[in-house]
N, C-alpha and C. Protein backbone atom coordinates (compact mmCIF):
# COMPACT_ATOMS: atom_id res chain seq x y z
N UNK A 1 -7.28 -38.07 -5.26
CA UNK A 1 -7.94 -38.37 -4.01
C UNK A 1 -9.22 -37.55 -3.86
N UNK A 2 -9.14 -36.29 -4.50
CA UNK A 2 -10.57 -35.43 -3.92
C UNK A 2 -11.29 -36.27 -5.21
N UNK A 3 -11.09 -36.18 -5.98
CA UNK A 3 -12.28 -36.88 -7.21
C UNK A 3 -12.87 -38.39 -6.72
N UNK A 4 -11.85 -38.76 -5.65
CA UNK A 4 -12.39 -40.31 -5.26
C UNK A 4 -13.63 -39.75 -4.28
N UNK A 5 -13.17 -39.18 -3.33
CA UNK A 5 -14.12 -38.54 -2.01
C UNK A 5 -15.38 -37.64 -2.83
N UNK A 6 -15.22 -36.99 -3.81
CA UNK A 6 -16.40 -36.45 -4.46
C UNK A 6 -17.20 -37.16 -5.23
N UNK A 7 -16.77 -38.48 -6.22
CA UNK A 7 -17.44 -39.59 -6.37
C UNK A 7 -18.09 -40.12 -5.51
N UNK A 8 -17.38 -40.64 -4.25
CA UNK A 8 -17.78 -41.56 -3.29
C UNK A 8 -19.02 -40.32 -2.35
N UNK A 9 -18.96 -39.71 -1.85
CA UNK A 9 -20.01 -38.57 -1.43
C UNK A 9 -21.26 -38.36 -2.66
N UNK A 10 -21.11 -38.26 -3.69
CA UNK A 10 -22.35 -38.18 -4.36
C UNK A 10 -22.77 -39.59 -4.54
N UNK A 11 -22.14 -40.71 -4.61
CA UNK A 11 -22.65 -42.17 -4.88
C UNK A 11 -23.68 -41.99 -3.47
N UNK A 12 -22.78 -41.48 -2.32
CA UNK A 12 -23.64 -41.78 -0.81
C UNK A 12 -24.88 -40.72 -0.78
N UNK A 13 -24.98 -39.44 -1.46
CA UNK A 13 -25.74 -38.60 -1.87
C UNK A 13 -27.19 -39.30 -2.93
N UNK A 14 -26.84 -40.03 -3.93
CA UNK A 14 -27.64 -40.37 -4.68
C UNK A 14 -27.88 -41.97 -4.36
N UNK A 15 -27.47 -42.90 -3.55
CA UNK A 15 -28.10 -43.86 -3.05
C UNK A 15 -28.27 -44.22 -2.16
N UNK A 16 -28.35 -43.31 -1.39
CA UNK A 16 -29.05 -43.58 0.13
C UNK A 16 -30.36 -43.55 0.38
N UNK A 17 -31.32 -43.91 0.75
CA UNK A 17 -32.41 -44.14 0.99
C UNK A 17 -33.15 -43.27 2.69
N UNK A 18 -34.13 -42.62 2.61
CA UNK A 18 -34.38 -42.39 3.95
C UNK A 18 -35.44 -42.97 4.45
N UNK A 19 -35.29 -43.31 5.79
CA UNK A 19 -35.86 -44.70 6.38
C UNK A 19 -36.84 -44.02 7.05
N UNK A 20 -36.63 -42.72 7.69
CA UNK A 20 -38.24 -41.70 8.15
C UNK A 20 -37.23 -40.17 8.37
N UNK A 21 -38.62 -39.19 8.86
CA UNK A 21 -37.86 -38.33 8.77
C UNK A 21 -38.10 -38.02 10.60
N UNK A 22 -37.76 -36.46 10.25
CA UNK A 22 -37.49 -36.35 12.30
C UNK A 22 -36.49 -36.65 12.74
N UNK A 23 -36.14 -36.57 13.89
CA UNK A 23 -35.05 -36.25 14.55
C UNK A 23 -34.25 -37.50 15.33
N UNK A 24 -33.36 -38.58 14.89
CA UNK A 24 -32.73 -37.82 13.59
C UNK A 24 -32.83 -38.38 12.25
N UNK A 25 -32.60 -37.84 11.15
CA UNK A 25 -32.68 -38.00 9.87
C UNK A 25 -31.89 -39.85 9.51
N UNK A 26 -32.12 -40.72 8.91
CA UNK A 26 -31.73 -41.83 8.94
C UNK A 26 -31.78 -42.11 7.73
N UNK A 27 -30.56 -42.63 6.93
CA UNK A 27 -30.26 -43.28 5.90
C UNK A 27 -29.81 -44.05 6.43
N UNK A 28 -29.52 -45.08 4.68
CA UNK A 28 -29.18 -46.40 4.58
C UNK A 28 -28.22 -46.65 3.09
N UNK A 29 -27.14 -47.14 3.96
CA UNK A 29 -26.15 -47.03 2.11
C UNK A 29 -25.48 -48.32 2.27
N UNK A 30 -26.08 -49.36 1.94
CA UNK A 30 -26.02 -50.84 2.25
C UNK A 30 -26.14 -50.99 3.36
N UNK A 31 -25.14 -51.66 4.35
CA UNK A 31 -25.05 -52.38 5.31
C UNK A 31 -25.10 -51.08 6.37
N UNK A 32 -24.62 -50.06 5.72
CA UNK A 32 -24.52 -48.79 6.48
C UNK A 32 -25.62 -47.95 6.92
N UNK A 33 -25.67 -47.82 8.28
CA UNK A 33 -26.63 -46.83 8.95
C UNK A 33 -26.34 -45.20 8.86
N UNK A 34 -26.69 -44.26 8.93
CA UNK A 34 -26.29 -42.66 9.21
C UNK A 34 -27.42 -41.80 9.46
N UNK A 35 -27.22 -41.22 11.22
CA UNK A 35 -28.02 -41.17 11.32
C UNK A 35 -27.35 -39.23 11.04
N UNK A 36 -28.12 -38.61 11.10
CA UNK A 36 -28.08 -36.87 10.95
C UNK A 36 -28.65 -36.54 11.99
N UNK A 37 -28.45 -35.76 12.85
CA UNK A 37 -28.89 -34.88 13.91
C UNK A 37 -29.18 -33.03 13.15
N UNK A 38 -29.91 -32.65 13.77
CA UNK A 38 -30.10 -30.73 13.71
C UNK A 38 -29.87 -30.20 14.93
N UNK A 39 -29.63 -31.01 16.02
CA UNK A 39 -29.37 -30.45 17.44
C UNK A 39 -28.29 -31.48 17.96
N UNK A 40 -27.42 -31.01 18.61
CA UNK A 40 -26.25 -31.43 19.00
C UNK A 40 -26.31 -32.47 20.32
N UNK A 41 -27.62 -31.15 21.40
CA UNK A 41 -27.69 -32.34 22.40
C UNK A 41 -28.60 -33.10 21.79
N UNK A 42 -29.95 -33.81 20.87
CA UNK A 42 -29.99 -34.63 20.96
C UNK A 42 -29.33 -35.64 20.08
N UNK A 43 -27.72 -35.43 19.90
CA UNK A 43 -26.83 -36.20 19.10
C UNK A 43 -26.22 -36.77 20.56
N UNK A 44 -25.91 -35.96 21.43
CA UNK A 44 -25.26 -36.48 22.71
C UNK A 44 -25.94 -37.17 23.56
N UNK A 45 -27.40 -37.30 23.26
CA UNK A 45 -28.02 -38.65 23.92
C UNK A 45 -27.77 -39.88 23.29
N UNK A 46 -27.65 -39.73 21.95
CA UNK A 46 -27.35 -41.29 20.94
C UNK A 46 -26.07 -41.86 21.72
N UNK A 47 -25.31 -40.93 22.04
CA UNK A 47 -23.72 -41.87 21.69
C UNK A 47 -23.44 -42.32 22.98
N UNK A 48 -22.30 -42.85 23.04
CA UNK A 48 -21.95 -44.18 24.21
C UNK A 48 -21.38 -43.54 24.91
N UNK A 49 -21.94 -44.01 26.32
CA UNK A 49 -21.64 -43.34 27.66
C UNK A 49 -20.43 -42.58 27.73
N UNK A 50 -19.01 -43.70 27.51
CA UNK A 50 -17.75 -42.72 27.56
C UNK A 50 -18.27 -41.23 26.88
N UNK A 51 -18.47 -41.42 25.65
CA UNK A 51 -18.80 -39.93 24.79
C UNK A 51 -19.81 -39.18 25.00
N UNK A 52 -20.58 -39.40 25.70
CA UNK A 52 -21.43 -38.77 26.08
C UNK A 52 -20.62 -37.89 27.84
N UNK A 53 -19.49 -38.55 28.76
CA UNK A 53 -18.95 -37.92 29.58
C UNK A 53 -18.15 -36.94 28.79
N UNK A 54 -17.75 -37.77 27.65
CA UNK A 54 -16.55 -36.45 27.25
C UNK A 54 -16.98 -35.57 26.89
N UNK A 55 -18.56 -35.26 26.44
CA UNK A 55 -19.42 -34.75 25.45
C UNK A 55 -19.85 -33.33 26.80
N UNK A 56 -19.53 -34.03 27.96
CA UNK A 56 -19.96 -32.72 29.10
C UNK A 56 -19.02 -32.46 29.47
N UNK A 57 -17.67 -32.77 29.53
CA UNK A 57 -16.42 -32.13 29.82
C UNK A 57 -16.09 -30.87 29.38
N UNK A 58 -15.46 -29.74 30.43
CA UNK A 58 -15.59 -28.52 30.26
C UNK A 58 -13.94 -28.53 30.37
N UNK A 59 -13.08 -27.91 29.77
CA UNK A 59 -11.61 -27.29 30.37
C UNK A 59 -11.37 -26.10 30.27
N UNK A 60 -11.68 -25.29 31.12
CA UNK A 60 -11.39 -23.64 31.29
C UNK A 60 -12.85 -23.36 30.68
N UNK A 61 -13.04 -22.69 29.99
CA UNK A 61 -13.78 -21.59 29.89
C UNK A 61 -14.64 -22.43 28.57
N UNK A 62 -13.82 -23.96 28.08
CA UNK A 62 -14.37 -24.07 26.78
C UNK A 62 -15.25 -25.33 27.04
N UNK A 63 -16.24 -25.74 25.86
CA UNK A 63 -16.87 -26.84 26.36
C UNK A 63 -17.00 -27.53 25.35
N UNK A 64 -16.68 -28.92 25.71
CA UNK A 64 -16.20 -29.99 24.18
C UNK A 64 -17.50 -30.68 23.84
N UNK A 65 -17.71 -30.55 22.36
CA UNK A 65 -18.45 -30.70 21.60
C UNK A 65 -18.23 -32.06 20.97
N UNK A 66 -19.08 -33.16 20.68
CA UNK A 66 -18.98 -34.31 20.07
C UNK A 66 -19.66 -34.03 18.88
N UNK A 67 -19.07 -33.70 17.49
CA UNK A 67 -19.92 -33.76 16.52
C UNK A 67 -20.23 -34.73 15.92
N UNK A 68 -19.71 -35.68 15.84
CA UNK A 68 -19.95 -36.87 15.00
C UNK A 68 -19.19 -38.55 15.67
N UNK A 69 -19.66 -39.78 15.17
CA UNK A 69 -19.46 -40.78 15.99
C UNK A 69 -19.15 -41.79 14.69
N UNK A 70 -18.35 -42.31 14.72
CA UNK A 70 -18.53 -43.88 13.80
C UNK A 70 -18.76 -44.97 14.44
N UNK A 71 -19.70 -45.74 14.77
CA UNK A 71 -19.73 -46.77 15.55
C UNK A 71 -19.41 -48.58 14.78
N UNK A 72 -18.08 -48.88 15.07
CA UNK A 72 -18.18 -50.17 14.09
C UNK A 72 -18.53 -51.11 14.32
N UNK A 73 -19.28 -51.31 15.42
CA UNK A 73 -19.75 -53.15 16.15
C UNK A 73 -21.02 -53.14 15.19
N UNK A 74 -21.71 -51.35 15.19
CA UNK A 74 -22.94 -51.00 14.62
C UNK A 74 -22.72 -51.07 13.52
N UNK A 75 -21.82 -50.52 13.01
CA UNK A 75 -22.19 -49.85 11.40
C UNK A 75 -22.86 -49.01 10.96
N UNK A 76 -22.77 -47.80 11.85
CA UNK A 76 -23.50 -46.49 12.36
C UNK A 76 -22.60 -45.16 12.20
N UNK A 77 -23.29 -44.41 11.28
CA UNK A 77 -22.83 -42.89 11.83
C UNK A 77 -23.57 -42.00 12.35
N UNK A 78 -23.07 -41.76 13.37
CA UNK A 78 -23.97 -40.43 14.17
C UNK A 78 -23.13 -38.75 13.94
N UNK A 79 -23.91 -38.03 13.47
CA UNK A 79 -23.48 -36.98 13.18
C UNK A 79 -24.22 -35.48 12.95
N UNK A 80 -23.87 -34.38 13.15
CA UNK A 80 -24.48 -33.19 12.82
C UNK A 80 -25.08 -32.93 11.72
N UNK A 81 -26.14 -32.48 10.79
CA UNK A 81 -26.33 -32.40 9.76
C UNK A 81 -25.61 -30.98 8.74
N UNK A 82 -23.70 -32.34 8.88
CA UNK A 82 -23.13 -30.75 8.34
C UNK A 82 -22.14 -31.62 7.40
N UNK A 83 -22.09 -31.30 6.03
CA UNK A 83 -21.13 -31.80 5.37
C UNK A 83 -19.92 -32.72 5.43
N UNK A 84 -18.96 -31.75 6.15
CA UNK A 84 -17.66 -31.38 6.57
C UNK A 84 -17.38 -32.84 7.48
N UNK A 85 -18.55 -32.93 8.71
CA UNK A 85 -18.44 -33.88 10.13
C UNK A 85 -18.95 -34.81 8.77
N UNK A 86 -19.89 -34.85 8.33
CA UNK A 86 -20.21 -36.55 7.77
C UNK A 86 -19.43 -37.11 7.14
N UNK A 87 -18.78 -36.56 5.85
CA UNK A 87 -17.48 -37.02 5.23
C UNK A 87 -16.06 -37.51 6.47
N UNK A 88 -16.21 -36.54 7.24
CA UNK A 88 -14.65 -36.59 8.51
C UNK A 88 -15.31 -38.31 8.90
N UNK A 89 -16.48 -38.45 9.31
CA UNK A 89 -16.97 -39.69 9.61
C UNK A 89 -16.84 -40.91 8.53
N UNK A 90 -17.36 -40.42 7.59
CA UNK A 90 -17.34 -41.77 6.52
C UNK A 90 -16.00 -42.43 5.77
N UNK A 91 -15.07 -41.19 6.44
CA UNK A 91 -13.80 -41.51 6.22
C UNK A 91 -13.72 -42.56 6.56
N UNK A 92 -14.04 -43.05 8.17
CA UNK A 92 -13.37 -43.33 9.49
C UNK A 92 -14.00 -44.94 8.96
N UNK A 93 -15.23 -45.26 8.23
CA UNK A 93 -16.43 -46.28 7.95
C UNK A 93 -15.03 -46.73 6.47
N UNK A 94 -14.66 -46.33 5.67
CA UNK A 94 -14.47 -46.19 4.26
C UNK A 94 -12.68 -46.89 4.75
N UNK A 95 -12.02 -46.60 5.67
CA UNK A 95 -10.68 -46.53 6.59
C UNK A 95 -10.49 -46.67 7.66
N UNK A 96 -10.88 -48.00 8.26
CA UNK A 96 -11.31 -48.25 9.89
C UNK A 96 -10.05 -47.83 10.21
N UNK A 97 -8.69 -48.26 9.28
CA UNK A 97 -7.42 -47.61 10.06
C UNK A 97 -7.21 -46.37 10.48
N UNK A 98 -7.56 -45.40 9.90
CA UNK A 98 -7.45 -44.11 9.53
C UNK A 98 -7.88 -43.61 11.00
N UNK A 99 -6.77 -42.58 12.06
CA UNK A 99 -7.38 -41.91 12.95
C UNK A 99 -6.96 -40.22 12.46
C-alpha cells in the first residue's frame, strides 16, 4: 500500500502542470484541479459556506482549523501547501468512499 501511495504521489508530483503562480498555487492532473494555499485564511475564503462556519468555530480555548477540502461536484482540492493534508485529500479524490 505505501509503494502504491508513493508511486501515485510522485506520478501527481511529476505530471501535474501549473496553471499560474500566486496565491493559490494551481495544478492540473487530468480532470483534476488542486489548488495549494501558504495561508490558511486565504484557504478559508475558497471553501463552502458550511466550512467556512466550521472554519470559525471556537470550543473552549481551541480554534478549528480547516486544512484541506475535496470538493467532488468540482473535482477540486483545496489545501495547505503541506504534504501530509494533500495526500489525506487525494486519498478522499483516489476513494470517494473512504472517510
Amino acid at each position: 500500500m505505501r509503494f502504491i501511495c508513493l508511486a501515485l504521489l510522485s506520478l501527481f508530483l511529476g505530471s501535474c502542470a501549473a496553471v499560474a503562480r500566486g496565491d493559490p498555487e494551481t495544478y492540473r492532473v487530468g480532470d483534476l484541479e488542486v489548488r495549494l494555499y501558504q495561508d490558511q485564511d486565504k484557504l478559508a475564503r475558497d471553501l463552502p459556506v458550511l466550512l467556512t462556519l466550521i472554519n470559525a468555530t471556537k470550543i473552549g480555548d481551541r480554534q478549528l482549523k480547516i486544512l484541506g477540502y475535496y470538493d467532488k461536484q468540482k473535482r477540486r482540492i483545496y489545501a495547505i501547501d503541506d504534504a501530509r493534508i494533500v495526500i489525506h485529500e487525494f486519498k478522499h479524490y483516489l476513494e470517494p468512499d473512504w472517510r
